[in-house]
N, C-alpha and C. Protein backbone atom coordinates (compact mmCIF):
# COMPACT_ATOMS: atom_id res chain seq x y z
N UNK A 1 148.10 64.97 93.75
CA UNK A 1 148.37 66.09 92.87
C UNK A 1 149.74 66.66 93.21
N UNK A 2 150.49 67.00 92.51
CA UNK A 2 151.70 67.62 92.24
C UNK A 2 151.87 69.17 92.02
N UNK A 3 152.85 69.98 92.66
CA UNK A 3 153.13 70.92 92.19
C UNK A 3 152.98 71.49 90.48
N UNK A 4 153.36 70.25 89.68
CA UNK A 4 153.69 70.43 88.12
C UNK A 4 152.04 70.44 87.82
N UNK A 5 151.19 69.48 88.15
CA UNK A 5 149.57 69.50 88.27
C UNK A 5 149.34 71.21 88.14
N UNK A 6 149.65 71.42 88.99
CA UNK A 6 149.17 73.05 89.33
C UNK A 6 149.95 74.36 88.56
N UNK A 7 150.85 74.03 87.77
CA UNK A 7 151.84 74.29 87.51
C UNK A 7 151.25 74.73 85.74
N UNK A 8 150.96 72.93 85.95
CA UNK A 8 149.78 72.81 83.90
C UNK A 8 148.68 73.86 84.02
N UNK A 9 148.12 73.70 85.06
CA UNK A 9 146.65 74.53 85.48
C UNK A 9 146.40 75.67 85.09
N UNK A 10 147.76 76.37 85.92
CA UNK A 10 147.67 77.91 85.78
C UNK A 10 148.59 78.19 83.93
N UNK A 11 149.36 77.12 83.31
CA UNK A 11 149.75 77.44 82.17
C UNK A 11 148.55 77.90 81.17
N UNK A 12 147.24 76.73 81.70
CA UNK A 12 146.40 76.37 80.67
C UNK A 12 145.18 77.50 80.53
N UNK A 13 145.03 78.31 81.97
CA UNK A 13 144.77 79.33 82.34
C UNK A 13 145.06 80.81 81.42
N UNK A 14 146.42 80.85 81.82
CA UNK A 14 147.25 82.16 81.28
C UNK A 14 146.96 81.85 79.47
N UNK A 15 147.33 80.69 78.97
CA UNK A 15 147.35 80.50 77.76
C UNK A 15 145.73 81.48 77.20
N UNK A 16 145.00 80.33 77.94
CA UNK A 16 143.47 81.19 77.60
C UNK A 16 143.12 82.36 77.53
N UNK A 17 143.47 82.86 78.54
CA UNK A 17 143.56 84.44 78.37
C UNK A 17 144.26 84.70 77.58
N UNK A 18 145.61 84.81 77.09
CA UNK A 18 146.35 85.18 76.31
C UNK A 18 145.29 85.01 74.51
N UNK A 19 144.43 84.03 74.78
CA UNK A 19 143.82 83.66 73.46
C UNK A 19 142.47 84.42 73.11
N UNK A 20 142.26 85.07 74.18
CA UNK A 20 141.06 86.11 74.09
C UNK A 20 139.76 85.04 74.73
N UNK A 21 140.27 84.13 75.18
CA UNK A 21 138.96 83.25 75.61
C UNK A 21 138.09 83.45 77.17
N UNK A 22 139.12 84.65 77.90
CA UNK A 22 139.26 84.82 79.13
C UNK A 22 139.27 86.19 79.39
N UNK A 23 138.17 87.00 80.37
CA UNK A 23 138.33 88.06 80.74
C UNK A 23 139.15 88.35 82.01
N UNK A 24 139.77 89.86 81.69
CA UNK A 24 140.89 89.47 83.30
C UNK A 24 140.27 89.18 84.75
N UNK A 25 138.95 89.61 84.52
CA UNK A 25 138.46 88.85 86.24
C UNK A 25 138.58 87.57 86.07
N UNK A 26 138.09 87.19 85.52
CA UNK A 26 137.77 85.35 85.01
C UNK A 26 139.63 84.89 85.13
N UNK A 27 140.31 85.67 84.64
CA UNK A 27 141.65 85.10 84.77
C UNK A 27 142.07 85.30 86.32
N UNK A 28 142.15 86.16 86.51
CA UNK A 28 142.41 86.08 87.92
C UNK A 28 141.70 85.33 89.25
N UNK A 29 140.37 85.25 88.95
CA UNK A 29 139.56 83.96 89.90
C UNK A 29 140.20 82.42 89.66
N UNK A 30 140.34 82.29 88.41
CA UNK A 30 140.93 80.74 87.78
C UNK A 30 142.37 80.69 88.39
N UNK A 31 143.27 81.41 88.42
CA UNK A 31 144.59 81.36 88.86
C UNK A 31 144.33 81.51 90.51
N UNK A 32 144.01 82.43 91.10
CA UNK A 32 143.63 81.81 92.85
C UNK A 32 143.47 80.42 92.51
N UNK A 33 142.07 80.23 92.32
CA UNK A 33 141.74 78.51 92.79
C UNK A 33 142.70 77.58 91.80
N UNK A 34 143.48 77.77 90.86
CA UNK A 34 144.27 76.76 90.91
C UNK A 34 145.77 76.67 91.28
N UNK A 35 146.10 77.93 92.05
CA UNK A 35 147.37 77.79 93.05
C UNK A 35 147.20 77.13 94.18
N UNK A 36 145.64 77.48 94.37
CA UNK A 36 145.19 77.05 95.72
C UNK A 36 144.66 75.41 96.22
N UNK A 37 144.63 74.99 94.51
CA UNK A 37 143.71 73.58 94.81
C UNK A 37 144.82 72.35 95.45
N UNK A 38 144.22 71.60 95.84
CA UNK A 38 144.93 70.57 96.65
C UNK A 38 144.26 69.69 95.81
N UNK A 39 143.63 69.07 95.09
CA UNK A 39 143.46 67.97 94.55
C UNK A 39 142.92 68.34 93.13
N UNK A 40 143.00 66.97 91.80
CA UNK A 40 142.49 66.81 90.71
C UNK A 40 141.13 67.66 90.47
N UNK A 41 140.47 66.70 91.62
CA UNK A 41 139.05 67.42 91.63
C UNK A 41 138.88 68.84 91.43
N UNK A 42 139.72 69.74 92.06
CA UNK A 42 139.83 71.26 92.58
C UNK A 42 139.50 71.62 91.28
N UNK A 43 140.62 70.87 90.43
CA UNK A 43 140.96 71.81 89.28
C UNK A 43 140.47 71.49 88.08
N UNK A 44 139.80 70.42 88.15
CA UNK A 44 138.57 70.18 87.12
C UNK A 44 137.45 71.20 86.77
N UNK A 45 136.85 72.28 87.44
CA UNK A 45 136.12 72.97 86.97
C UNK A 45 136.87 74.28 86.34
N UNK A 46 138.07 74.25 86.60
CA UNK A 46 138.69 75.22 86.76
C UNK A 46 139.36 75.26 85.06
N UNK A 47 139.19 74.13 84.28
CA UNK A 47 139.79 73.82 83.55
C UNK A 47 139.10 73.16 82.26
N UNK A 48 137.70 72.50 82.71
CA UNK A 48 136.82 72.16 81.84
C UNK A 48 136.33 72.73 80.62
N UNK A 49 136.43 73.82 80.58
CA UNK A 49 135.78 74.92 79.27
C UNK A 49 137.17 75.14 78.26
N UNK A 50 138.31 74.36 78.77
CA UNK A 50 139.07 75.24 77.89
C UNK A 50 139.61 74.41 77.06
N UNK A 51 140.47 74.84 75.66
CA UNK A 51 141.20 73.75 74.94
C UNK A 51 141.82 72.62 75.13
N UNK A 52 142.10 71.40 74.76
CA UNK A 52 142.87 70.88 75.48
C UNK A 52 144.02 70.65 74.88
N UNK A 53 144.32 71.05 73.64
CA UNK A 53 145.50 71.50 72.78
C UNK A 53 146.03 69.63 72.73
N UNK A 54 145.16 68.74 71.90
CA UNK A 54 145.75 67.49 72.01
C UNK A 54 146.01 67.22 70.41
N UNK A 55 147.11 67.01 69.58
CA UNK A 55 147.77 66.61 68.45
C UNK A 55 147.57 65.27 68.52
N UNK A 56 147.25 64.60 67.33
CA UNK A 56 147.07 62.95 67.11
C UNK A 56 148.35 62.82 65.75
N UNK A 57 149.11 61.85 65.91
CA UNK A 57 149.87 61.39 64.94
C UNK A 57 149.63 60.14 64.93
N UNK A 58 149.08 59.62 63.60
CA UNK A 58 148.64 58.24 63.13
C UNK A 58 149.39 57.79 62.04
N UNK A 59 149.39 56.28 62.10
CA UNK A 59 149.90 55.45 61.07
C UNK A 59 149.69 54.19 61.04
N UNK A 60 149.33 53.09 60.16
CA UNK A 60 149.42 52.12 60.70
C UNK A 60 151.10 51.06 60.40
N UNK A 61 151.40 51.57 59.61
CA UNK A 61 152.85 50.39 58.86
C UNK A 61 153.89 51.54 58.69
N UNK A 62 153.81 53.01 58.61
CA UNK A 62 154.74 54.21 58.08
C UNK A 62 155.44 54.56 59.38
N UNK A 63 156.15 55.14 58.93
CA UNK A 63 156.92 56.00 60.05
C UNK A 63 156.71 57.39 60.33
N UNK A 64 156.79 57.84 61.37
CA UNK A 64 156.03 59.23 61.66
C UNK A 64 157.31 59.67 62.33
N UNK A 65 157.74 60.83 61.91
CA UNK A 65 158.78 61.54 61.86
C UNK A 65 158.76 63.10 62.24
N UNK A 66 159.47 63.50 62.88
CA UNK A 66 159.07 64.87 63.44
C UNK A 66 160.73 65.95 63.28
N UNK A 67 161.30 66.56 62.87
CA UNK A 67 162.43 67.17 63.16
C UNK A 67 162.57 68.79 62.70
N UNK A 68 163.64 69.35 63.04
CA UNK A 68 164.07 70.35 63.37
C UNK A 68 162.94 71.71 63.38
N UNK A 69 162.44 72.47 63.13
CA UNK A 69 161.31 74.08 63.50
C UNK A 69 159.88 73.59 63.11
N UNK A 70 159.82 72.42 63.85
CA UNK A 70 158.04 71.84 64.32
C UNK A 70 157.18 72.28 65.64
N UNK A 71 156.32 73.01 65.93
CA UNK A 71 155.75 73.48 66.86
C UNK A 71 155.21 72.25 68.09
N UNK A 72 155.64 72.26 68.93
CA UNK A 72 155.31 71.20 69.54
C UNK A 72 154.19 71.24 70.61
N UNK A 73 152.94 70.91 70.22
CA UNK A 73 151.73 71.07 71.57
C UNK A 73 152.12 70.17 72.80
N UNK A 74 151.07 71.29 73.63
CA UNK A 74 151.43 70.53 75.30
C UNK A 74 151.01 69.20 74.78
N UNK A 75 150.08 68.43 74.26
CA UNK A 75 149.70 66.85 74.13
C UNK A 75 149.51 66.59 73.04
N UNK A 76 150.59 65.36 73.12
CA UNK A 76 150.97 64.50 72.02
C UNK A 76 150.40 63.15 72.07
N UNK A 77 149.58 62.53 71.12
CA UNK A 77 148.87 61.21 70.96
C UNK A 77 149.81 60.14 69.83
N UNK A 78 150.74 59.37 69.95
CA UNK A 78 151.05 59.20 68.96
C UNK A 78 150.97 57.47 68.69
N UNK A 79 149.87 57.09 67.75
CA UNK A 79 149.55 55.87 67.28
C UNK A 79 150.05 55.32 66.09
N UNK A 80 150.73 53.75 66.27
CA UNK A 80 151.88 53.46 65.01
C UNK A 80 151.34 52.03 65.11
N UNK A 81 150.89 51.10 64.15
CA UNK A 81 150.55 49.51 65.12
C UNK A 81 152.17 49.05 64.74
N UNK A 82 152.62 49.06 63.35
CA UNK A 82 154.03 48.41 62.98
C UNK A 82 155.09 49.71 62.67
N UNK A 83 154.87 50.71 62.95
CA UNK A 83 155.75 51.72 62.51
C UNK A 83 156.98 52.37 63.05
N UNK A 84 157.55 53.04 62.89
CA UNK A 84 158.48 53.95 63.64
C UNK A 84 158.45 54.78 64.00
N UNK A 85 158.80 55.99 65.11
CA UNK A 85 158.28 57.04 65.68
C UNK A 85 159.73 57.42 66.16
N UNK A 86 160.37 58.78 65.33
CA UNK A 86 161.24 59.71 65.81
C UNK A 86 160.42 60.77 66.14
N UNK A 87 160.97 61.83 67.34
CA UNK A 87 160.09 62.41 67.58
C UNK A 87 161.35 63.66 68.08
N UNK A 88 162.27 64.49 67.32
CA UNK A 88 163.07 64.95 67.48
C UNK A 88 163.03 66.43 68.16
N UNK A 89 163.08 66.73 69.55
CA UNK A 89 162.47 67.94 69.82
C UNK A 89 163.88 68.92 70.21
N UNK A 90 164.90 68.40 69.58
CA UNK A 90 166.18 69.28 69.65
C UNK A 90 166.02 70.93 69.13
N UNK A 91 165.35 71.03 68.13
CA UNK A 91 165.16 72.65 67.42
C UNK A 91 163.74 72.80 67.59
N UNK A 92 163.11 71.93 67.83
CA UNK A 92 161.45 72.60 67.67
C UNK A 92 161.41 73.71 69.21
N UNK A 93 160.09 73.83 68.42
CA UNK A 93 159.50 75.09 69.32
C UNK A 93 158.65 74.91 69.99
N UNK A 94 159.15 75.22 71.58
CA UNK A 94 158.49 74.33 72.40
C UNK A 94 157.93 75.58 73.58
N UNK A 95 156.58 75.49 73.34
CA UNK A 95 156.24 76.83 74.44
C UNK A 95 155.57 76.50 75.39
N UNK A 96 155.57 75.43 75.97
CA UNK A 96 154.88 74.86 77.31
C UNK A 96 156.00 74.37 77.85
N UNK A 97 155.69 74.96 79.17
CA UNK A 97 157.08 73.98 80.29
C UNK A 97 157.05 72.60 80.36
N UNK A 98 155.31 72.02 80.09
CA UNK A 98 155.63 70.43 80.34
C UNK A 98 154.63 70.42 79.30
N UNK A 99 155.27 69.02 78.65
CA UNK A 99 154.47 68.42 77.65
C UNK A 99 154.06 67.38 78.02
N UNK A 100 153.23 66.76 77.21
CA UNK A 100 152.40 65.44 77.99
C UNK A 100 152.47 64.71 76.06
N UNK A 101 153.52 63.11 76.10
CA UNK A 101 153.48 62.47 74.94
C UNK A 101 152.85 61.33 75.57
N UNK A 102 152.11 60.32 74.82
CA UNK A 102 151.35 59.43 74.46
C UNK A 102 151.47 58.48 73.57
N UNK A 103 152.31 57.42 73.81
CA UNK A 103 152.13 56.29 72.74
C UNK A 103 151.54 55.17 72.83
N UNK A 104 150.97 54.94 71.60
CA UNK A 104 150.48 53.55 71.48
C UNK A 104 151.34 52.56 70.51
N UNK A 105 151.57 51.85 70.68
CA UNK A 105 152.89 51.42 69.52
C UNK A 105 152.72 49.95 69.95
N UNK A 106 151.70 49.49 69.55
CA UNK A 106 151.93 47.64 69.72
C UNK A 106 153.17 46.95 69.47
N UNK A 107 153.87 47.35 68.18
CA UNK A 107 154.88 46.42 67.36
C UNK A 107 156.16 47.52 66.92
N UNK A 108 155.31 48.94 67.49
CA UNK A 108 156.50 49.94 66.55
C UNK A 108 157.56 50.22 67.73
N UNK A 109 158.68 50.94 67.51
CA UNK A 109 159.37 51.52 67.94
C UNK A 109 159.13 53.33 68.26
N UNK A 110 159.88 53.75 69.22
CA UNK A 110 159.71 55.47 68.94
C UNK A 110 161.30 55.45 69.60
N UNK A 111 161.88 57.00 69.13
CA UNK A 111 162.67 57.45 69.56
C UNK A 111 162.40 58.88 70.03
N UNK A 112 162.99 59.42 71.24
CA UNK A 112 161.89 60.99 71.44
C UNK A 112 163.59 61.63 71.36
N UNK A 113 163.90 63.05 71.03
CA UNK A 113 165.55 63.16 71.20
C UNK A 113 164.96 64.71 72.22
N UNK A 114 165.35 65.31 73.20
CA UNK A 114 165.16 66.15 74.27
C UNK A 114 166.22 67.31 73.70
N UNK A 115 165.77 68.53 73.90
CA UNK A 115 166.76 69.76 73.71
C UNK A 115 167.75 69.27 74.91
N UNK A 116 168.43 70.27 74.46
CA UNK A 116 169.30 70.40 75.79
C UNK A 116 168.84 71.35 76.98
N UNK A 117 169.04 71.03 78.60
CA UNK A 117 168.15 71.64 79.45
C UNK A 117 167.04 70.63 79.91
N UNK A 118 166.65 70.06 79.07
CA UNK A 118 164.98 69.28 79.04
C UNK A 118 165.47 68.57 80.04
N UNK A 119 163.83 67.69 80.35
CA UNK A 119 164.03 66.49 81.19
C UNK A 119 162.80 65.86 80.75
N UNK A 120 162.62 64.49 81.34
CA UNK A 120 161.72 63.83 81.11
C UNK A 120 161.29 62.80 82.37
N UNK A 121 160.44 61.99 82.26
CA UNK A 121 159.49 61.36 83.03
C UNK A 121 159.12 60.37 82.14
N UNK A 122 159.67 58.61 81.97
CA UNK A 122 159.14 57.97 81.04
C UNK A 122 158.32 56.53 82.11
N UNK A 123 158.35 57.08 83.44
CA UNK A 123 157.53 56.15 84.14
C UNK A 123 156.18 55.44 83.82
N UNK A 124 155.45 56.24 83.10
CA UNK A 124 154.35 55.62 82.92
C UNK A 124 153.57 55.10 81.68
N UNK A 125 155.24 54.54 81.03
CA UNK A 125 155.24 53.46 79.78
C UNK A 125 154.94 52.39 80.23
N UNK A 126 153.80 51.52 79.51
CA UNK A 126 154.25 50.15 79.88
C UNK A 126 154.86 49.21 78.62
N UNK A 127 155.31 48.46 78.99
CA UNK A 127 155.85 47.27 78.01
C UNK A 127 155.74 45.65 78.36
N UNK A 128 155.57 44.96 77.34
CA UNK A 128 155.06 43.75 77.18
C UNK A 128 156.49 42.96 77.20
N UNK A 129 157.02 42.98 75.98
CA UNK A 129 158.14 42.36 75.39
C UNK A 129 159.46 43.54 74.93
N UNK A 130 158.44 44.36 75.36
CA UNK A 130 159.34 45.82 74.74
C UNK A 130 160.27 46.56 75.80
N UNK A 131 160.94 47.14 75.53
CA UNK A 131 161.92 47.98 76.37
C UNK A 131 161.85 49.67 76.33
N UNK A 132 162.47 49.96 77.78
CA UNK A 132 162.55 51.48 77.69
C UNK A 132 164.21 51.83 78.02
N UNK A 133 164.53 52.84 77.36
CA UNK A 133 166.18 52.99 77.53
C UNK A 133 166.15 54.43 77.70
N UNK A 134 166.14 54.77 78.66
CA UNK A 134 166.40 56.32 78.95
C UNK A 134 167.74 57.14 79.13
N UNK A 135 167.85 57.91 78.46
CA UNK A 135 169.08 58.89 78.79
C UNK A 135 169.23 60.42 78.72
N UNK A 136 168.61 60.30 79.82
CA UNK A 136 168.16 61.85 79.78
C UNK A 136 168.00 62.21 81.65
N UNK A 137 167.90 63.29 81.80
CA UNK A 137 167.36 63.74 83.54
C UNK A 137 165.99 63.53 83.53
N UNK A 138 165.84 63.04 84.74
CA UNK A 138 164.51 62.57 85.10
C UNK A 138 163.83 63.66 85.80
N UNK A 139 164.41 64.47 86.69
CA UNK A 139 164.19 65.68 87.73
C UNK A 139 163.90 66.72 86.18
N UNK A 140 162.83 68.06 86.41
CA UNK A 140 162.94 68.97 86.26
C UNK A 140 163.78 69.68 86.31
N UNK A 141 164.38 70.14 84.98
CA UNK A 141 165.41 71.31 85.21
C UNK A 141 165.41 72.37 85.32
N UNK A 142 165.93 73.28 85.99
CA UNK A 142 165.08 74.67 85.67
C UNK A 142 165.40 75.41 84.52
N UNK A 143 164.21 76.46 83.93
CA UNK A 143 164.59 76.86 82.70
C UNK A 143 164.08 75.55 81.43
N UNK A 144 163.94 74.65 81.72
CA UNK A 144 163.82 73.85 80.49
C UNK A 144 163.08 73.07 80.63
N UNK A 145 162.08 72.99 79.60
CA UNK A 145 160.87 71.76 79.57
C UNK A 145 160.78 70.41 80.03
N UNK A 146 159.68 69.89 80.75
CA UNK A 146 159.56 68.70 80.76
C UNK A 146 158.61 68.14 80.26
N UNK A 147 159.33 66.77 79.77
CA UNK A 147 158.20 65.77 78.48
C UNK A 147 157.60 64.70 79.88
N UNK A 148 156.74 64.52 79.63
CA UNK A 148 156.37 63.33 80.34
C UNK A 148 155.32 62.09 79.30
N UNK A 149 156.23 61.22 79.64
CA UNK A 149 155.67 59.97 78.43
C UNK A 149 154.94 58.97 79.62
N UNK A 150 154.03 58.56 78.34
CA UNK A 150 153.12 57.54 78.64
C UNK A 150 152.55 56.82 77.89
N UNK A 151 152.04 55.70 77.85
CA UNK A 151 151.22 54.63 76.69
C UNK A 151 151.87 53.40 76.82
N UNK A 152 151.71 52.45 75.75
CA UNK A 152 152.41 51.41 75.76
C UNK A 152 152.69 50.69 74.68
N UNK A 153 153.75 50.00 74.51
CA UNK A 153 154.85 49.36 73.55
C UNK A 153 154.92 47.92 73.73
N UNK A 154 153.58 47.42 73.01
CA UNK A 154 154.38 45.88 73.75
C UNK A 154 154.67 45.14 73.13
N UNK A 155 155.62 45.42 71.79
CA UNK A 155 156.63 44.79 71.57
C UNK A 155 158.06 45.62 71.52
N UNK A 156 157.81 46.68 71.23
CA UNK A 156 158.45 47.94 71.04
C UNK A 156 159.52 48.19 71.89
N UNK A 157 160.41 49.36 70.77
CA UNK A 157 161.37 49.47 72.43
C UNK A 157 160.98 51.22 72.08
N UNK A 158 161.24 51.79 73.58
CA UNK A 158 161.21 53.65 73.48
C UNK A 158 162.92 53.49 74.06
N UNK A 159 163.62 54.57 73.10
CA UNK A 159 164.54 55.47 74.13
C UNK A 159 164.74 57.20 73.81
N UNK A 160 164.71 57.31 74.89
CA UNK A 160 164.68 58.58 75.54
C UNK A 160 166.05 59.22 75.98
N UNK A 161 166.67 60.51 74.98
CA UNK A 161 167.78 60.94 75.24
C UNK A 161 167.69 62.40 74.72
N UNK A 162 168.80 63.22 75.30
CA UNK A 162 169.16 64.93 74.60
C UNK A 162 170.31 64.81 73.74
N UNK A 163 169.50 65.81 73.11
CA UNK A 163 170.58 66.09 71.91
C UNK A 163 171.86 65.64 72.38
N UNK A 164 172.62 66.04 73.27
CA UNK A 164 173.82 65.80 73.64
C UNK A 164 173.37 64.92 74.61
N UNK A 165 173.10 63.56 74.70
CA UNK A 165 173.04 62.64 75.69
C UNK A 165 174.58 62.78 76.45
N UNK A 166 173.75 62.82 77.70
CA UNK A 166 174.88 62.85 78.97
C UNK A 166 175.17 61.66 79.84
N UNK A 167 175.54 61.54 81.26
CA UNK A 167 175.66 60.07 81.91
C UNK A 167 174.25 59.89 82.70
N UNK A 168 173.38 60.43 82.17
CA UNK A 168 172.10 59.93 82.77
C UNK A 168 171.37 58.67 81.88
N UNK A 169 171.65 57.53 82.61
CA UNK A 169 170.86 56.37 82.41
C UNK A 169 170.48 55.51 82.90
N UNK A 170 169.03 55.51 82.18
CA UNK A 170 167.97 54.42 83.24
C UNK A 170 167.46 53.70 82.58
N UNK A 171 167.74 52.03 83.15
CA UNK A 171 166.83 51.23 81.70
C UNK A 171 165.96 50.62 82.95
N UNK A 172 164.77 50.33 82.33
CA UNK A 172 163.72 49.38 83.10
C UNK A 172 163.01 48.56 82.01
């Protein structure tokens, strides 16, 4: 478990309360034990009752397209078997520090484009025949969201860049 682990915890926490789903004792017991937890496990009960705020974008042959004042949830599912996937988060509105994207893309492509500030995490793509082209910060920045991608592309290529792509690049 990770700092950022604990980090989602207490977001997913505060959010709840903020939603009327949570009384302030109940908020304040949930935030101890999940500053405090040292493992997954900890924070599984801690977390079980509540939304899990997960968006599905489907297609099978279309392109799924996302750009400029789109609300962007902490989790993104996004399934394409032959399609295309821009996923432009330069102007959207982004109110979670870390997002969690998800692709499945047998044959499609995605492109994700990062505000400026952002960072990302595209480690836990896999690919077959497909490629990942990153250009973006990998580290947390402070002040600015992090995406963290995952799923797999296996024919596909993902790249990953900010609006103003800078000299950060990583291909694997």
């Amino acid at each position: 478990m990770t700092p950022d682990d604990r980090e989602m915890a207490v977001e997913l926490v505060q959010q709840a309360y903020a939603d009327g789903r949570l009384q302030p004792a109940e908020l304040e017991q949930r935030l101890e034990l999940a500053l405090t937890a040292t493992s997954w496990k900890d924070l599984e009960p801690i977390l079980a009752d509540l939304p899990d705020d997960v968006v599905l974008l489907e297609t099978t042959g279309g392109s799924i397209r996302r750009a400029g004042d789109w609300q962007v949830p902490r989790r993104l599912r996004v399934s394409s078997e032959y399609g295309r996937v821009r996923l432009d988060l330069s102007q959207a509105v982004i109110r979670h520090p870390h997002i969690d994207i998800e692709l499945r893309l047998p044959f499609g492509s995605a492109t994700i484009i990062l505000p400026a500030g952002a960072s990302a995490n595209a480690d836990g793509v896999r690919t077959g025949w497909g490629s990942v082209v990153w250009k973006a910060p990998a580290s947390r920045l402070a002040g600015g969201p992090h995406v963290r991608i995952t799923g797999e592309l296996t024919y596909g290529r993902l790249t990953v860049r900010t609006a103003h792509s800078g000299s950060f690049v990583r291909r694997r």
